[in-house]
Every structure is written in structure tokens, then in C-alpha cells.
Protein backbone atom coordinates (compact mmCIF):
# COMPACT_ATOMS: atom_id res chain seq x y z
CA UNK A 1 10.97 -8.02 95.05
CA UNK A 2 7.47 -8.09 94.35
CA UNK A 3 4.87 -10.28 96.04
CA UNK A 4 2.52 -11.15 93.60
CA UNK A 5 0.05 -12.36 96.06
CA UNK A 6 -1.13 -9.09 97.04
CA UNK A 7 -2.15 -8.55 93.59
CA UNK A 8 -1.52 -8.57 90.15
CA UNK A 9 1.08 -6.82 88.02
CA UNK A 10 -0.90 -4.37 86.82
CA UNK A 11 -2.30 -3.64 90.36
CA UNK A 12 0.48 -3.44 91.77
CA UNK A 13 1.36 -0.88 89.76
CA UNK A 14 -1.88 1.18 90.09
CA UNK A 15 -1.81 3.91 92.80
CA UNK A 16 -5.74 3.69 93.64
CA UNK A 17 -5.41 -0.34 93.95
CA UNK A 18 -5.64 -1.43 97.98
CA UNK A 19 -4.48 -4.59 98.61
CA UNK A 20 -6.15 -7.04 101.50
CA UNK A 21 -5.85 -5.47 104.36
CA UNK A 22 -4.17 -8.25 105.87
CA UNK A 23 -1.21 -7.54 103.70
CA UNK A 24 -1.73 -3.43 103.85
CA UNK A 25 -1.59 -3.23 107.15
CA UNK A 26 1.98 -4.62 107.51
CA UNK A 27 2.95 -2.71 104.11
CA UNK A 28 1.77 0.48 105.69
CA UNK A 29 3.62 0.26 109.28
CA UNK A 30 6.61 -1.03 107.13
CA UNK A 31 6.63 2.95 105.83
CA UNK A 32 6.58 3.97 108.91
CA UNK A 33 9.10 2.32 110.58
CA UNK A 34 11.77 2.98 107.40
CA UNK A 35 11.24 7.05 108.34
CA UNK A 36 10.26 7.12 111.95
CA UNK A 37 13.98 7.62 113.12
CA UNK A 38 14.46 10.29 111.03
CA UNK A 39 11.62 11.50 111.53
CA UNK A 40 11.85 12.58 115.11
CA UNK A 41 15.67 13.52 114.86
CA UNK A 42 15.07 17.24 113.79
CA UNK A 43 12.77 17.77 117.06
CA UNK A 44 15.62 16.76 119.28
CA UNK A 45 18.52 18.17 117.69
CA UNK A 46 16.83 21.58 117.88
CA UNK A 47 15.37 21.31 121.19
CA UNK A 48 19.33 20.13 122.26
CA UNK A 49 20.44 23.48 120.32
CA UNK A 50 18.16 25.55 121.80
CA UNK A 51 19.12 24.28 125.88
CA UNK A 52 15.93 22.52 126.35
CA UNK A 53 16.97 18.70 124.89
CA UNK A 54 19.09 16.06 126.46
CA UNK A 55 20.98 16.10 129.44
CA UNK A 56 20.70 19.80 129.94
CA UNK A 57 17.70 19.15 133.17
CA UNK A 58 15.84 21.86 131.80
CA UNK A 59 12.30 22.54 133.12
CA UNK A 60 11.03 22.71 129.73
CA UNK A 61 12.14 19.20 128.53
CA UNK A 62 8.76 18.04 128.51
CA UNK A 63 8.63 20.80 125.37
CA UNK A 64 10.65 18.33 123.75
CA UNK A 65 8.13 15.70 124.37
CA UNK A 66 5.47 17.40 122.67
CA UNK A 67 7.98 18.28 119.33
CA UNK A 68 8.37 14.92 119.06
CA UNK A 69 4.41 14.17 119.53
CA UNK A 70 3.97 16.79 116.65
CA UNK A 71 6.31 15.37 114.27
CA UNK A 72 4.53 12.19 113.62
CA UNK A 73 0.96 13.39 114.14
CA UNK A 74 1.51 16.02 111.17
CA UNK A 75 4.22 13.86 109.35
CA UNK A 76 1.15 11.98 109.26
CA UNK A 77 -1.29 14.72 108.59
CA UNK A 78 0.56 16.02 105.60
CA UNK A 79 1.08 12.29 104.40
CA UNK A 80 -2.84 12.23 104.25
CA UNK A 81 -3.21 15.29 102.46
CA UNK A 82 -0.45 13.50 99.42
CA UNK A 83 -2.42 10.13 99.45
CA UNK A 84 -5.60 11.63 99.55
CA UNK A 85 -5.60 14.67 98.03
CA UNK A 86 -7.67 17.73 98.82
CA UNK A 87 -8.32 19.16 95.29
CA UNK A 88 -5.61 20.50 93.45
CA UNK A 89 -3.72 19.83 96.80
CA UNK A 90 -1.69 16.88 97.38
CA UNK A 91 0.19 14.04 93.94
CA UNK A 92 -2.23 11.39 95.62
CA UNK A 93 0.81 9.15 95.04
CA UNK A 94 1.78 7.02 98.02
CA UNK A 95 4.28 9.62 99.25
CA UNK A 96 5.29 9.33 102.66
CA UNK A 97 6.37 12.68 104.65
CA UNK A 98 8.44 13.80 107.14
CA UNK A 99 10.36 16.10 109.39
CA UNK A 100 12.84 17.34 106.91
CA UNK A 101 16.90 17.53 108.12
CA UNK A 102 17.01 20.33 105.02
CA UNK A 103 16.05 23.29 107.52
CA UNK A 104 18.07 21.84 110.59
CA UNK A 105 20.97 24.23 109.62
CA UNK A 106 19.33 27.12 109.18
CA UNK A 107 17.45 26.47 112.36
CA UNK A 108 20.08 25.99 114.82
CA UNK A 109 21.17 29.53 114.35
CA UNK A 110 18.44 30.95 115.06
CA UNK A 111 17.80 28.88 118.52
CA UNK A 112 21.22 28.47 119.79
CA UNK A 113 21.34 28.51 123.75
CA UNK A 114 17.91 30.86 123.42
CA UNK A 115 15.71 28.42 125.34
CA UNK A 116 11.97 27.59 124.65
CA UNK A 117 11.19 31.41 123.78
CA UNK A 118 13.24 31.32 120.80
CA UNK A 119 11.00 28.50 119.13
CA UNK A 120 8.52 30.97 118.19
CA UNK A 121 10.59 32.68 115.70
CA UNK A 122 11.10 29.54 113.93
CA UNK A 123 7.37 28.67 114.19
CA UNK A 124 6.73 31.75 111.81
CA UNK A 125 9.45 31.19 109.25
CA UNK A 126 7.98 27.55 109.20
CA UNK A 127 4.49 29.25 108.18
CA UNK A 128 6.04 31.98 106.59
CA UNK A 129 8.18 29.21 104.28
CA UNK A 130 5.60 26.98 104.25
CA UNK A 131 3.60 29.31 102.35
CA UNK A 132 6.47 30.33 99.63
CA UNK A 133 6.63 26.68 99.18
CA UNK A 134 3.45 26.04 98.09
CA UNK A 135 3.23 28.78 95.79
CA UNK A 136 6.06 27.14 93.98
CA UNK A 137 3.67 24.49 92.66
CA UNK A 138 2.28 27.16 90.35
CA UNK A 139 5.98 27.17 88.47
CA UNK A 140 8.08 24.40 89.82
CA UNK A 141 8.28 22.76 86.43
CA UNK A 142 9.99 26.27 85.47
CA UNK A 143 12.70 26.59 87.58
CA UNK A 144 14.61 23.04 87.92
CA UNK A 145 16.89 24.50 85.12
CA UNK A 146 18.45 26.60 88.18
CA UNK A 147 18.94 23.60 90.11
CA UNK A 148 21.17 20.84 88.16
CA UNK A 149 22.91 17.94 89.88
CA UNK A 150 25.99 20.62 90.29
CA UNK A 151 23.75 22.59 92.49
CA UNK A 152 21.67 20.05 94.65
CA UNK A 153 24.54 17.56 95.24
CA UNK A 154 26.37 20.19 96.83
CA UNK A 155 23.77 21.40 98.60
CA UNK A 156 22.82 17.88 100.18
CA UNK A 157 26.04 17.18 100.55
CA UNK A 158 26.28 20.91 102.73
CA UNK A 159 23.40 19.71 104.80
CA UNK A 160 25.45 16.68 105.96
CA UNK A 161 28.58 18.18 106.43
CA UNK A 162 26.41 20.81 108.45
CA UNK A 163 25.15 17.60 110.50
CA UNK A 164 27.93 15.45 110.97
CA UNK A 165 29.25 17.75 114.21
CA UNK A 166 26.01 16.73 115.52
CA UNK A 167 26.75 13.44 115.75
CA UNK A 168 29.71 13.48 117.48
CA UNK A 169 28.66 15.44 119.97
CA UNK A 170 25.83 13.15 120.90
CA UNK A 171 27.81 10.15 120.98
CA UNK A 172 30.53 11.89 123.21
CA UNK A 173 27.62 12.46 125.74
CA UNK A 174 25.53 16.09 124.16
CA UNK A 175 26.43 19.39 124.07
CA UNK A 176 25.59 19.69 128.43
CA UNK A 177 28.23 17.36 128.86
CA UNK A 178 31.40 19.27 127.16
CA UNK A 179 34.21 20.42 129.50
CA UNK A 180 33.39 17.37 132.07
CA UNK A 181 35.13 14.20 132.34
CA UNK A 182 31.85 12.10 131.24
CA UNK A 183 32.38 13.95 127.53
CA UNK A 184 33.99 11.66 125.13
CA UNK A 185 34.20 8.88 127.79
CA UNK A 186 34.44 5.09 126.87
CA UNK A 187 30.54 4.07 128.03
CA UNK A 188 29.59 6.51 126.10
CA UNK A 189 31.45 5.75 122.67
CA UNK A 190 30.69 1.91 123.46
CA UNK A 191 26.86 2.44 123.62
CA UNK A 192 26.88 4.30 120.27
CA UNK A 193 29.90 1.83 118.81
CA UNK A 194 26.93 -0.63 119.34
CA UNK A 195 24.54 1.12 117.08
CA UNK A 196 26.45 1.15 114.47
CA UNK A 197 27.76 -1.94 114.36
CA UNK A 198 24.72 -3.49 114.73
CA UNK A 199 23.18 -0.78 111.64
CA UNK A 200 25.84 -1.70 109.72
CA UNK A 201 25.66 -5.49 110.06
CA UNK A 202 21.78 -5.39 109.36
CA UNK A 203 22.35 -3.16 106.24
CA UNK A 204 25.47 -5.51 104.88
CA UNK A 205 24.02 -9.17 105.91
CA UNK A 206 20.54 -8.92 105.91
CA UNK A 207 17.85 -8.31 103.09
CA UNK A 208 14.07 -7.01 103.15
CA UNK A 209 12.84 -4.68 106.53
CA UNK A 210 16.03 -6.25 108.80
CA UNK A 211 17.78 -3.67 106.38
CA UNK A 212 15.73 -1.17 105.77
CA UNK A 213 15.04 -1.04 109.48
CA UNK A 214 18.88 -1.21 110.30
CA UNK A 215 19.24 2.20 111.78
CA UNK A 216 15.81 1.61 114.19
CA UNK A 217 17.24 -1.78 114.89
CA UNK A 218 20.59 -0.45 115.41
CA UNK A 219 19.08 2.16 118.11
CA UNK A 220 16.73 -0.43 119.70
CA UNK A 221 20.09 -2.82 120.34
CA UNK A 222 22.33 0.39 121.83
CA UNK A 223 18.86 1.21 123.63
CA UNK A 224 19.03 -2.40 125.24
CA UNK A 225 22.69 -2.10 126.07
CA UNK A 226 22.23 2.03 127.95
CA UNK A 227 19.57 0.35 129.83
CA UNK A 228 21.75 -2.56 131.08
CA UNK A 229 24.28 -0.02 131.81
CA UNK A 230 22.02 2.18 133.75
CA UNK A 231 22.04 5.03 131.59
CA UNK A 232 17.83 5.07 130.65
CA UNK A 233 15.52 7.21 133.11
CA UNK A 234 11.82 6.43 133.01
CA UNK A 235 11.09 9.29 134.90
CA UNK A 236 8.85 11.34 132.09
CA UNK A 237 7.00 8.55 130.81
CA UNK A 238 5.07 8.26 134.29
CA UNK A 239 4.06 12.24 134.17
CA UNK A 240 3.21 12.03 130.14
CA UNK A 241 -0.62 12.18 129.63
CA UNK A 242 -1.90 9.14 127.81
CA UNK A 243 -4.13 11.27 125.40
CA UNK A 244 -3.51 14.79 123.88
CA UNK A 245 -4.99 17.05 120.51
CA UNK A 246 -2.57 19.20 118.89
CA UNK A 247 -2.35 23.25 120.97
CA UNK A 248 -2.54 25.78 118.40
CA UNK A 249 0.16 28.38 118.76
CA UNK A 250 1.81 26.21 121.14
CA UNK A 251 5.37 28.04 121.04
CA UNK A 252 3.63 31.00 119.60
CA UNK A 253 4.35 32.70 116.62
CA UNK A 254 7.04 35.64 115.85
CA UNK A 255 8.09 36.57 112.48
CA UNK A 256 11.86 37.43 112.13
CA UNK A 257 13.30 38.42 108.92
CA UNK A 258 16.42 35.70 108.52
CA UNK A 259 13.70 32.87 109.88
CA UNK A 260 11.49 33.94 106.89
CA UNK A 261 14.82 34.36 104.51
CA UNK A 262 16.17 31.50 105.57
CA UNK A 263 12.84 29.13 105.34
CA UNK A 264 11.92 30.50 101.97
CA UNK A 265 15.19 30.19 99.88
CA UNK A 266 15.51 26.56 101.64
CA UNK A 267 12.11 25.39 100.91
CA UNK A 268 12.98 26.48 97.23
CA UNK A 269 15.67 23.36 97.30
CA UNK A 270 13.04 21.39 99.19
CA UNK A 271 10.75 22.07 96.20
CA UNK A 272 12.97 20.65 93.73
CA UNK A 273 13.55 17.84 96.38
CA UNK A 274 9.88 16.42 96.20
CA UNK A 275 10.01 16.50 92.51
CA UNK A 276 12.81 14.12 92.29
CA UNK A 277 10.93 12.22 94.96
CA UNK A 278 7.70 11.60 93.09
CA UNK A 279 9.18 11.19 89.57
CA UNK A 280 11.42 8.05 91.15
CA UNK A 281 7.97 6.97 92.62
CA UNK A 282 6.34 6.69 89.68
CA UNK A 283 9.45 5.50 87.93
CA UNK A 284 10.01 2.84 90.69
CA UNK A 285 6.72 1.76 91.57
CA UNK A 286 4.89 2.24 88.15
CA UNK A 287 7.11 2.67 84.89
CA UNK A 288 6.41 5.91 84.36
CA UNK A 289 7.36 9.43 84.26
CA UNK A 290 5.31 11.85 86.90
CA UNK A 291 2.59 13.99 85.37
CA UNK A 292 2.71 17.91 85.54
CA UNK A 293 -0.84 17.27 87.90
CA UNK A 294 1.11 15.04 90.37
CA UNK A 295 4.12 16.65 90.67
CA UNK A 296 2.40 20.52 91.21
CA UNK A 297 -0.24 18.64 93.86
CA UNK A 298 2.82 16.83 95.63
CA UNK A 299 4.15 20.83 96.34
CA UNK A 300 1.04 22.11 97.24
CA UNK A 301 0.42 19.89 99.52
CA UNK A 302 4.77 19.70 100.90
CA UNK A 303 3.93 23.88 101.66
CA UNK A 304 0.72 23.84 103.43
CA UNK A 305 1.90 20.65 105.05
CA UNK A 306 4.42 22.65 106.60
CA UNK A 307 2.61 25.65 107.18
CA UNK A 308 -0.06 24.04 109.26
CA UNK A 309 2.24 21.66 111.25
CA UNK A 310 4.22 25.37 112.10
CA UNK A 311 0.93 26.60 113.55
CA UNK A 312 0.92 23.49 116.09
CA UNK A 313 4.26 23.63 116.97
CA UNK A 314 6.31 21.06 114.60
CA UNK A 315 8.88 21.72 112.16
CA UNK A 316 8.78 21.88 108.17
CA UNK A 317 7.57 18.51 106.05
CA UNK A 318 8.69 17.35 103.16
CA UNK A 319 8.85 14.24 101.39
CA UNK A 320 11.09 11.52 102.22
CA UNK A 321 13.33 9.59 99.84
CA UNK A 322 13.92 6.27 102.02
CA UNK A 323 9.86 5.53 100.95
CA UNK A 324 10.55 5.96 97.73
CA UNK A 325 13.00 2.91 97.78
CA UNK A 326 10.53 1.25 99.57
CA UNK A 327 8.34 0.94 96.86
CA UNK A 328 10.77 0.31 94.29
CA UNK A 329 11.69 -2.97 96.39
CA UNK A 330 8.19 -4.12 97.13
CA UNK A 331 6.64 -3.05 93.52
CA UNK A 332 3.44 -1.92 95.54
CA UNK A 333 2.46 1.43 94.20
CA UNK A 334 -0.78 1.44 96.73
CA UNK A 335 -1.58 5.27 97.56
CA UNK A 336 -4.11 3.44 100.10
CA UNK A 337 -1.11 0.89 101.57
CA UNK A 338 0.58 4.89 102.81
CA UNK A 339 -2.41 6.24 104.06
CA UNK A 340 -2.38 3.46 106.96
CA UNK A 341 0.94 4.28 107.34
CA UNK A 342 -0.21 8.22 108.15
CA UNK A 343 -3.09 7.14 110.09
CA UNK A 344 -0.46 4.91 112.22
CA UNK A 345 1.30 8.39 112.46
CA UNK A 346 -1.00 10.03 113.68
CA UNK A 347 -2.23 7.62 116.24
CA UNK A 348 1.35 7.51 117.41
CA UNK A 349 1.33 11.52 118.10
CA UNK A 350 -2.00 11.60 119.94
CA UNK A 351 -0.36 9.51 122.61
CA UNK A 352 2.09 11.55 124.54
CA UNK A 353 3.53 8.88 126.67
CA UNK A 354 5.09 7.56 123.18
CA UNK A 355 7.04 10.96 122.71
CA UNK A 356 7.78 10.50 126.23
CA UNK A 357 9.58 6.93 125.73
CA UNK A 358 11.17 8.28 122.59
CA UNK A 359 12.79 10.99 124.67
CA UNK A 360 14.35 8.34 127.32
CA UNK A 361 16.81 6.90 124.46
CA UNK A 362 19.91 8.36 125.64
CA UNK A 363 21.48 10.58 123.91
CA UNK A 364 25.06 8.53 122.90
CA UNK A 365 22.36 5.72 121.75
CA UNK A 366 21.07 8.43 119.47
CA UNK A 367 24.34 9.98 118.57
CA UNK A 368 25.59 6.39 116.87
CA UNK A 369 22.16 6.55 114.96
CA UNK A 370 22.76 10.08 113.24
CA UNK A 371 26.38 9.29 112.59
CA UNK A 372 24.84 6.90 110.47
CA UNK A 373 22.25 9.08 109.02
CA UNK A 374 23.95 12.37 108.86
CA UNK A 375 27.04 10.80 107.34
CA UNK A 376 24.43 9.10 104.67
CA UNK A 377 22.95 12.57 104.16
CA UNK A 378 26.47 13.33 102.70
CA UNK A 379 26.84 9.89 100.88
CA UNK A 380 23.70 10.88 99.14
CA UNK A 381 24.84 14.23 97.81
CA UNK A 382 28.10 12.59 96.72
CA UNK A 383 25.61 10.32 94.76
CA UNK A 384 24.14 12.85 92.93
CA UNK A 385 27.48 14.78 92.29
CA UNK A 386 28.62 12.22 90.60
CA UNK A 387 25.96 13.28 88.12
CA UNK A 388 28.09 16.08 86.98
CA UNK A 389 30.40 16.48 84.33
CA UNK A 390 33.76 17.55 86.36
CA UNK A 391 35.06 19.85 84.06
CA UNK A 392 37.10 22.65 84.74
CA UNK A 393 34.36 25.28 85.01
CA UNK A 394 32.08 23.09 87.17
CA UNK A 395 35.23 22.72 89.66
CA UNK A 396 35.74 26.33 90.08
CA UNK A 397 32.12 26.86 91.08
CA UNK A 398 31.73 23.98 93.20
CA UNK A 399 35.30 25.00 94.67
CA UNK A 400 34.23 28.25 95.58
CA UNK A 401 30.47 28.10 96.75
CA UNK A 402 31.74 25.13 99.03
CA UNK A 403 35.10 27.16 100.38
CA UNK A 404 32.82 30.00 101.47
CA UNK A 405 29.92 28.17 102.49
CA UNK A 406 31.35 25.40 104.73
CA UNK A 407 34.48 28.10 105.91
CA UNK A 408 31.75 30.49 106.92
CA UNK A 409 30.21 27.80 108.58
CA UNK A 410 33.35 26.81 110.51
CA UNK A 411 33.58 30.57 111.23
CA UNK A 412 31.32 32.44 111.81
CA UNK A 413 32.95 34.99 113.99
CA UNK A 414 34.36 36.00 110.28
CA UNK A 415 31.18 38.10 109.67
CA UNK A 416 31.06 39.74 113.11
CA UNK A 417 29.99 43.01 112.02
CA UNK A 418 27.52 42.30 109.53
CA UNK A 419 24.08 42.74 110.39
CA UNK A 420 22.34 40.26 113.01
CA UNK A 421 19.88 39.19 109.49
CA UNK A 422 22.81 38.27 106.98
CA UNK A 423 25.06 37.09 109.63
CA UNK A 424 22.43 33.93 110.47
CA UNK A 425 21.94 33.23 106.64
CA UNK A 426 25.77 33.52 105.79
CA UNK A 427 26.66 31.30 108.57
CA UNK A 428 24.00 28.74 107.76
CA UNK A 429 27.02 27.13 104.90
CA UNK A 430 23.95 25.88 103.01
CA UNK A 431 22.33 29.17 102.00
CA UNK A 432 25.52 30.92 100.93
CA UNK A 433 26.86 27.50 99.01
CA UNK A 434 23.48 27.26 97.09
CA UNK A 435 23.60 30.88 96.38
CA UNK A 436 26.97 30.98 94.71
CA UNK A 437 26.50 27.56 92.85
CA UNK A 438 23.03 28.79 91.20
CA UNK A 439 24.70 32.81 90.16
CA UNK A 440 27.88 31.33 89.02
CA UNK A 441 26.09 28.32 87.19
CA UNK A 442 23.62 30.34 85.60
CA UNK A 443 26.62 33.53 84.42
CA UNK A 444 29.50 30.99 83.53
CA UNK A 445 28.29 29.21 80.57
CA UNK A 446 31.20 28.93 78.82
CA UNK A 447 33.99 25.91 79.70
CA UNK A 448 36.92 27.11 80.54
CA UNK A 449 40.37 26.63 78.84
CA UNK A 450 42.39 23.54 79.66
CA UNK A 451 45.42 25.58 81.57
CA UNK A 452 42.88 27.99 82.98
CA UNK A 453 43.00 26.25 86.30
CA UNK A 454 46.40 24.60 86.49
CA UNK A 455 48.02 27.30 88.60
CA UNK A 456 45.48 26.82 91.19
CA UNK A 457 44.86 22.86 91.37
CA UNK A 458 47.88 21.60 92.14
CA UNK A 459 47.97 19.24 88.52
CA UNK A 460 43.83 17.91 89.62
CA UNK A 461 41.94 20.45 87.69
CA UNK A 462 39.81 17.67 85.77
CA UNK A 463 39.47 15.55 83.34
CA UNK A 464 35.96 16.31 82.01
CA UNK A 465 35.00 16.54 78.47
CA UNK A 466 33.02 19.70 79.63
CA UNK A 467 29.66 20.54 79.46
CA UNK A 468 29.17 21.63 75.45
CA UNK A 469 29.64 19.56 72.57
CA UNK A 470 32.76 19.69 70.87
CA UNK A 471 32.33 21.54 67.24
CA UNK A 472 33.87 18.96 64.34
């Protein structure tokens, strides 16, 4: 629905146009508020994984506090460097980034029940990856043949399934509470019954922000109800300094073979990610296919986005597709409307005491949130696998990269005596799933023959045409 009164068409529809302020301003915190949720997820998931995060009355819980601080100042940094460009560096599009929920399975591994010491590795696979993923702008436009709908809808659809545990857990009462009788009790599956009811009734029955803010609104009503219930401490938010700058090397820095592995071959799908990001922003927001320029700028500037933040002590950035619906709906194409957004950002992460509030949502309040958002994760890769032609040959591989990936996932004490390295990246699901969908994509051309897959399908071995024209 575009408003007209912030400009014309044609405006509209130009990326270096800025509207009135008065109607930029609004426009801009309107980005942020459609991402900030997601946004700040990764930080406490891994913090939870790692023993420092909810409910587990850790001394280094404030460590949380300044994750969270991170993730929207250099969300907001690497947001800048899209919309404003430093050189070659950066689409100077209005893309909006983010804390990306791509990495969060290859990250637990490597934290799990480690504590606060164990953040370092993953600060220097975030670097490390960071890196790698730049230097795919040189040739991303080369290698999206190894990457077809077949391959990224599975491996979208890997990251939810990898996710969805997650949820649970937090709206049974975390990962500190398992084995006692508050685990799974009724408060807690009331408070996050109320987020998503209320998410889903603002998505269903409402139009314009009140839906695309459903999951923040959603959060903000189970957040009312914890407190009424007595379940919201305050007691970090007095002790959280009103001011702080980014610490370099905050977590420190340690370089680990599987983090680097692990961050490289993901940021690889992440790559591919950002291009389908900025071509629908240009096809939403302006009519137009993305230029070679734009699209190698946008992953320059995703890599050193997330190599810097890794330095300070956030996790990797990359773009996020919610924005790019956000244009499509308001028509305004504004790289300048974003940049307030970022700047909003990173206002929000010099102010501790707002990490500080973040971290007193409880954690079943938070739990019905990402059951909405991790199960969406999955909706989305469903989306794009129904892209794909299901023929026979396309069911076998997706068949067997998600059997192995997701049972490896499931269990891991499968590979207990392979090597510390391969036994993190196997168990990740997502790596090994991507890995067996691009070799067995790129070495099966040919369709298979009709009864080839009978014997194993129980009579639902596809109806696709498959995927090379029939000779006359």
C-alpha cells in the first residue's frame, strides 16, 4: 500500500530519494521494530546453550546483557555500511541487517554447557567466516547454480527444524529448569499460550505494523501477563550502566578449526541468502532486477559486517528478509528511510540498561515468541521447496541429505569416535544436509526411471514431470 504523500511514484521508487523527515522517521523505526525480535534471539539462545542465559543464576549473565547490546549496535553498524556504502562495499539499497538464526546450529555445538570461555572460539570463526564471506562477492554471481531451490529450501527448512527444540524448551521454563517440577508446568505454557495467541490474532485480523509487529506485540502482551504473575525481576536493569562503547576483544578471540569450517561453508548459504534478499528489494520496491554492482556490494559489506561485529563480541550479520516485505508493502524504496532505522540501532546498543530490560522478559514469554518464529523459519523453507520439481531424482536426494542430516542431528552419539572437528560439523544437521544436496545435485543429472523408486516409497515416489524436457 503505498502512501503517495511521501512522494511521488517515481520517488518512491528511487533508492537515493528521502522523504520528509516527519514521515522517515516513523518509516525508519517501523524497520526496526519488524526485525528487533529476531534480532536479539540468537544472543540469548546461545548464551542459554552455553550456561550463562536464563534461569541458570550464572555470574556471567550480565555477558548476556552486553550480546544483546552488540546485536543492535552492529546490526545497525553493518546496516549503515549497506545504505551508505563505503566504496565498492555495501548494495546502498535500503537493506536492513541482522543477527542471523543461519549460524545458531552450528554454534550451539560448539558452546554447549562450556560457559563464557567458550565464546571466544566462536568469536574467531565469526571473523574467520566473516572474511570467506566477503570474498564471495568477487564470484557470487558464479556459484548460485550450486544452490537451486532443492538445495536452499532444505537447508532453511534444516535450520528450523534445528530450532524448533528451542522453543519448547523455553516455553516449558529453559533448559535450567528440566528434571524439576516447574518444567513443563501450566504458568509456564499459559504465559507463552498468550504470545501466540495474541501473534496469531494480530497476524490473521489486523493489517499494516499491528501485523507486521505481531510477534513484538505478541511478546509485549505475554510480557504484561509474567509480570502480573510475578515472574519479571528488575534486578539487572538497576546495576546496567546507562552509557557504554563497544570492548574490543570482549570474549577474546580463539580460532578452532570446526568454528572456522563450520562459519565458512554456512556463510556460503548466507551468501546466496542476501542475493535473494536484494533482488526481491529491487523487485518489490522498484521494478527491477538487482545489478551485478548491488548485489557484489550487498556481500561485501554482509562479510565484513560480520567480521567486525565478531571482533566486539556479537554474532554473524546478514540481511533480513522480513524488511524486504516491508518495502514491498509500503512501496518506499528510501536507502535514507533505513539508515534512521540503523542509527536507531545503534542508539539502542549504546544504552546498556536497554539490553538489560530485554534480558528481564522471561524466558516462557520468549519461548511462545520463537515457536512462532522458528516454526516460520521452517514454513519459509517449505515455501521455497515448493519451487522444485518433485520428481523422482529430486526425492532421493532430498530423502537422503535430510535422513542423515536431521538423524545425525537427533544423534549425535552415532559419530562418537570420529574426530572432535567432524563430529561438531556432522552433528550440526545443516552442514551435512547441504553437503549431500549440493554433491548429489550437481553428479545426478539424469531423472530417474519411473519404477526406480517404487520399492522404496511405499507407492509416493512422485508425480513430477522431471527436471529435462521430454524429447518428441
Amino acid at each position: 500500500m503505498t502512501d503517495h504523500s511521501i512522494g511521488t511514484q517515481e520517488q518512491l521508487r528511487d533508492p537515493n530519494y528521502t522523504p520528509p523527515l516527519a514521515k522517515a522517521i516513523p518509516l525508519g523505526i517501523q524497520h526496526v521494530l519488524a526485525m528487533f525480535v529476531s534480532n536479539v534471539t540468537p544472543a540469548i539462545i546461545v548464551c542459554g546453550a552455553a550456561g550463562f542465559g536464563f534461569g541458570s543464576n550464572s555470574p556471567d549473565f550480565p555477558q548476556m546483557i552486553y550480546m544483546i547490546q552488540m546485536s543492535m549496535f552492529f546490526a545497525g553498524i553493518a546496516t549503515l555500511i549497506q545504505t551508505i556504502g563505503v566504496g565498492p562495499v555495501g548494495a546502498k539499497l535500503p537493506i536492513v541487517q541482522g543477527t542471523s538464526f543461519a549460524f545458531i546450529p552450528i554454534m550451539i555445538p560448539l558452546v554447549a554447557g562450556k560457559g563464557v570461555d567458550a565464546v571466544a572460539v566462536l568469536m574467531g570463526g565469526i571473523v574467520v567466516g566473516g572474511l570467506f564471506h566477503a570474498c564471495l562477492g568477487l564470484f557470487i554471481g558464479k556459484i548460485r547454480f550450486a544452490l537451486p531451490p532443492l538445495v536452499t529450501g532444505l537447508v532453511v527448512t534444516m535450520i528450523g527444524l534445528a530450532l524448533v527444540q528451542v522453543g519448547i524448551q523455553y516455553a516449558a521454563g529453559g533448559v535450567p529448569a528440566i528434571g524439576t517440577p516447574e518444567y513443563g508446568s501450566g504458568i509456564n505454557w499459559f504465559v507463552a499460550s498468550v504470545v501466540i495467541l495474541v501473534t496469531l490474532g494480530l497476524k490473521f485480523f489486523t493489517k499494516g505494523m499491528l501485523s507486521i509487529s505481531a510477534v513484538l506485540l505478541g511478546l509485549i502482551a505475554g510480557y504484561i501477563v509474567a509480570f502480573a504473575l510475578g515472574m519479571v525481576n528488575f534486578n539487572n536493569v538497576a546495576s546496567a550502566a546507562p552509557f557504554a562503547l563497544p570492548n574490543p576483544f570482549h570474549f577474546g578471540i580463539e580460532f578452532s578449526v570446526a568454528a572456522i569450517i563450520g562459519f565458512c561453508l554456512m556463510s556460503f548459504v548466507s551468501a546466496v541468502e542476501t542475493v535473494g534478499d536484494v533482488s526481491g528489494i529491487t523487485k518489490g520496491g522498484a521494478g527491477r532486477e538487482a545489478t551485478d554492482k548491488e548485489i557484489q556490494g550487498a556481500t561485501f559489506a554482509d562479510g565484513l559486517g560480520t567480521a567486525v561485529s565478531g571482533l566486539f563480541g556479537a554474532l554473524p550479520n546478514t540481511s533480513f528478509s522480513q524488511n524486504v516485505g516491508l518495502i514491498a508493502m509500503t512501496g518506499v524504496m528510501s536507502r535514507h528511510v533505513v539508515t534512521i532505522g540503523a542509527i536507531f540501532l545503534i542508539l539502542c546498543g549504546l544504552v546498556p540498561k536497554i539490553g538489560a530490560i530485554i534480558a528481564t522478559v522471561p524466558i516462557e514469554v520468549l519461548g511462545g515468541g520463537v515457536i512462532v518464529m522458528f516454526g516460520m523459519v521452517v514454513a519459509a523453507g517449505m515455501s521455497m521447496l515448493s519451487d522444485v520439481n518433485w520428481n523422482r531424482r529430486n526425492m532421493v536426494i532430498f530423502a537422503i541429505a535430510i535422513s542423515l542430516g536431521l538423524g545425525l542431528q537427533l544423534e549425535p552419539g552415532a559419530l562418537q569416535y570420529l574426530p572432535s572437528t567432524l563430529k561438531v560439523l556432522a552433528t550440526s544437521g545443516i552442514l551435512p544436509a547441504a553437503f549431500i544436496a549440493i554433491v548429489l545435485n550437481l553428479l545426478l543429472p539424469e531423472e530417474l526411471a519411473d519404477e526406480s523408486t517404487e520399492e522404496v516409497s511405499g507407492g509416493m515416489s512422485g508425480k513430477g514431470d522431471g527436471s529435462f524436457p521430454k524429447k518428441s
